[in-house]
Protein backbone atom coordinates (compact mmCIF):
# COMPACT_ATOMS: atom_id res chain seq x y z
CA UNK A 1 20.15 0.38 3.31
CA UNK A 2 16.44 -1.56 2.59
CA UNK A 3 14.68 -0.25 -0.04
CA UNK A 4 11.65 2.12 0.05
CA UNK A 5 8.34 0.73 0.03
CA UNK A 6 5.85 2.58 -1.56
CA UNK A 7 1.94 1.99 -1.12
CA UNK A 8 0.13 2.64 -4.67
CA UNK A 9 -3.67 3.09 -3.76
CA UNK A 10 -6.46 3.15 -6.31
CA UNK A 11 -9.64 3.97 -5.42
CA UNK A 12 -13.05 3.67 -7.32
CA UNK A 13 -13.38 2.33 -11.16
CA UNK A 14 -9.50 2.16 -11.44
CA UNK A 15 -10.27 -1.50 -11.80
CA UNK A 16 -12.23 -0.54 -14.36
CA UNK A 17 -9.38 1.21 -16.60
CA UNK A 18 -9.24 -0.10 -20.54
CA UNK A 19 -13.11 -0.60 -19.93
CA UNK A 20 -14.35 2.67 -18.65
CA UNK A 21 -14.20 5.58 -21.12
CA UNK A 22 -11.53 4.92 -23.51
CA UNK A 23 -11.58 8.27 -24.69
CA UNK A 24 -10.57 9.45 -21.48
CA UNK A 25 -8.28 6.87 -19.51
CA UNK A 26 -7.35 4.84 -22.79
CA UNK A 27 -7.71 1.63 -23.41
CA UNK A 28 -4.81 -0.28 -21.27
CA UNK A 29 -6.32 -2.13 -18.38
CA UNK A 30 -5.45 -2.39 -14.73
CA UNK A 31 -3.53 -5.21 -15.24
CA UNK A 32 -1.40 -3.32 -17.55
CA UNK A 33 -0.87 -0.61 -14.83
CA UNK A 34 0.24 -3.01 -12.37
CA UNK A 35 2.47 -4.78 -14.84
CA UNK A 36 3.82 -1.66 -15.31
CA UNK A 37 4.44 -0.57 -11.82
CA UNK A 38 5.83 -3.86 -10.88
CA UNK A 39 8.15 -3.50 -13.60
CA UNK A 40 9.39 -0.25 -12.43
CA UNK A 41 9.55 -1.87 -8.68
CA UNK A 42 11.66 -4.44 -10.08
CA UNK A 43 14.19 -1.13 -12.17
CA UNK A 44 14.18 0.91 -9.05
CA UNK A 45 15.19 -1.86 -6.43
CA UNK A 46 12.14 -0.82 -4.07
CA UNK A 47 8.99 -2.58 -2.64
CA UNK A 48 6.10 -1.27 -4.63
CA UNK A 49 2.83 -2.82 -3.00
CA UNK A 50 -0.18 -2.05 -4.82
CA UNK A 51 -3.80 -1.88 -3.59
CA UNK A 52 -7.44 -1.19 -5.21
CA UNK A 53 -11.02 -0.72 -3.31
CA UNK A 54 -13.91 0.71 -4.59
CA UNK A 55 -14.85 1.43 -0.66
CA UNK A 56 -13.89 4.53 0.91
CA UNK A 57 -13.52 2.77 4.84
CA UNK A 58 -11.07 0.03 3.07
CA UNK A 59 -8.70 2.92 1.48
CA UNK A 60 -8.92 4.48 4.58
CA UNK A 61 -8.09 1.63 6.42
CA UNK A 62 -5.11 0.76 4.19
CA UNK A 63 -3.79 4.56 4.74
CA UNK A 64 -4.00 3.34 8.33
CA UNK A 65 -2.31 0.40 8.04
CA UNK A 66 0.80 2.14 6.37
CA UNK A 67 1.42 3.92 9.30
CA UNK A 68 2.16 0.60 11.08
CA UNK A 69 3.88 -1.30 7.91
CA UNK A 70 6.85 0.36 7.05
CA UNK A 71 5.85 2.33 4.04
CA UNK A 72 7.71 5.03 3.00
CA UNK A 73 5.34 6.72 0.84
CA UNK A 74 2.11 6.93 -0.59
CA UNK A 75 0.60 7.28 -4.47
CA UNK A 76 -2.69 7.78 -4.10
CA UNK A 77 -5.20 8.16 -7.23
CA UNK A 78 -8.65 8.42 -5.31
CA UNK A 79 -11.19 8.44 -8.29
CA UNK A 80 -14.24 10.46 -7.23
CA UNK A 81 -12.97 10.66 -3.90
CA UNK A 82 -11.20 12.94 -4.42
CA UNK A 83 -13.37 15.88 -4.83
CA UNK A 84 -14.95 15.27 -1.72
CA UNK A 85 -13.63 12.21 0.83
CA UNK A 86 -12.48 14.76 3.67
CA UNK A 87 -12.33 11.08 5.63
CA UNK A 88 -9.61 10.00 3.04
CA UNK A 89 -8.09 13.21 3.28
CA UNK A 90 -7.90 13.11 6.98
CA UNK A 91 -6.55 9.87 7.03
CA UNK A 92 -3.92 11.11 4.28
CA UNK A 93 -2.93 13.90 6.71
CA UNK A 94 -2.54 11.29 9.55
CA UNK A 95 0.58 10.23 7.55
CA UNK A 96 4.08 12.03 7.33
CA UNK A 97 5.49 10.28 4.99
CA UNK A 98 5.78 11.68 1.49
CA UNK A 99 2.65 11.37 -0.40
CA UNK A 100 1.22 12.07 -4.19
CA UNK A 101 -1.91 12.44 -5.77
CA UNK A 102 -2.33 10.88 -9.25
CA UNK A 103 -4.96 11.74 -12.00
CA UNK A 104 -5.03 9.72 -15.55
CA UNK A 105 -6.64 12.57 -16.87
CA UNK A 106 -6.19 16.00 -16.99
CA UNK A 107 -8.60 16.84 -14.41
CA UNK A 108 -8.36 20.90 -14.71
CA UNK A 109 -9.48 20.69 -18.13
CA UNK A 110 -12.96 18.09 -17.06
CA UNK A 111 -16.20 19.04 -15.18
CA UNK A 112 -15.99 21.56 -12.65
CA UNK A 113 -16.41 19.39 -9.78
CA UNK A 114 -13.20 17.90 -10.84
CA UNK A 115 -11.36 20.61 -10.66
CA UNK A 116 -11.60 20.84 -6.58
CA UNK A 117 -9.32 18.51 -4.35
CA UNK A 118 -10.17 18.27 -0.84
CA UNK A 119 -7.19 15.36 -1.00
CA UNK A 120 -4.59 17.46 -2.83
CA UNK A 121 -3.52 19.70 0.43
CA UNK A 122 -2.49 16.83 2.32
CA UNK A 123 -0.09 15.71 -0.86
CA UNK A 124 3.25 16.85 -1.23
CA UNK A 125 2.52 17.05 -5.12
CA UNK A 126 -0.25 16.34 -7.30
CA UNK A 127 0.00 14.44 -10.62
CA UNK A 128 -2.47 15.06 -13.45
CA UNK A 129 -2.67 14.48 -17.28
CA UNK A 130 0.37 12.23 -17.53
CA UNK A 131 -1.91 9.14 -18.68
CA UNK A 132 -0.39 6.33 -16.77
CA UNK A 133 3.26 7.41 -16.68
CA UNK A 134 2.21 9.56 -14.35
CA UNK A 135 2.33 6.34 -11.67
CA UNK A 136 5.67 6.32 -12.99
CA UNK A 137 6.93 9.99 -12.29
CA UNK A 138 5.12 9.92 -8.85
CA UNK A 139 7.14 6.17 -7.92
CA UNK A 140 10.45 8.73 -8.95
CA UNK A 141 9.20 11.73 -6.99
CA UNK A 142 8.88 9.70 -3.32
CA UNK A 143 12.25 7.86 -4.68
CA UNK A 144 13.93 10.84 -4.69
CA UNK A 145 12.76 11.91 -0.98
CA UNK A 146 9.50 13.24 -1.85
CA UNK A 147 10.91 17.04 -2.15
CA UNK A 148 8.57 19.57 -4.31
CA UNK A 149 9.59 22.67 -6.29
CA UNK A 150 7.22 25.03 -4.24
């Protein structure tokens, strides 16, 4: 059996993480993120491919591509896209296989407009508050067949 691969998509200022307030996404930086998804690519056996734009058409675009490349699931954190990319949310919906969003931040507990999802729906979970273990438990959750408690 060939292992999963899993797309890990970050959108906006995600490249920006351990520069960008501390106070709120700490102080690790992106390249610590990767390291640390690589590393758990490497522990879990599976192909973990990871992927940053700060443009809405290229995340959509690389949504569209996984259709075509084998991927077996999605982690998507899409920044401020989140709250109101219906485009990346269509694309998102496009795609069967198991998906999950991912917040660094608790974003219930942040400005109102960061409360609302219009990506979330099209998720089969949604990840927030975890810091940047959360990458981690959403890597698990599509490992495990993508199956949510709900």
């Amino acid at each position: 059996m060939k292992p999963k691969k899993i797309l890990v998509i970050n959108g906006p200022n995600l490249n920006f993480l351990g520069i960008r307030e501390k106070n709120i996404y700490g102080t690790q930086n992106y390249q610590a993120l990767l390291d640390m998804i690589n590393q758990k690519a490497v522990e879990s056996g599976c192909e973990i491919v990871n992927y940053q734009s700060n443009h809405e058409g290229a995340i959509i675009d690389r949504i569209q591509e996984a259709y075509f490349d084998g991927t077996d699931g999605i982690v998507i954190n899409p920044g401020a896209y989140t709250h109101y990319s219906y485009a990346i949310r269509d694309a998102l919906a496009s795609i069967t296989v198991p998906k999950v969003e991912i917040h660094i931040s608790d974003i219930s507990a942040r400005e109102e407009f960061r409360k609302v999802s219009v990506t979330a729906p099209v998720c089969d979970r949604q990840i927030y508050g975890h810091g940047l273990e959360g990458y981690l438990e959403a890597v698990d959750f599509i490992l495990a067949g993508g199956l949510e408690d709900r």
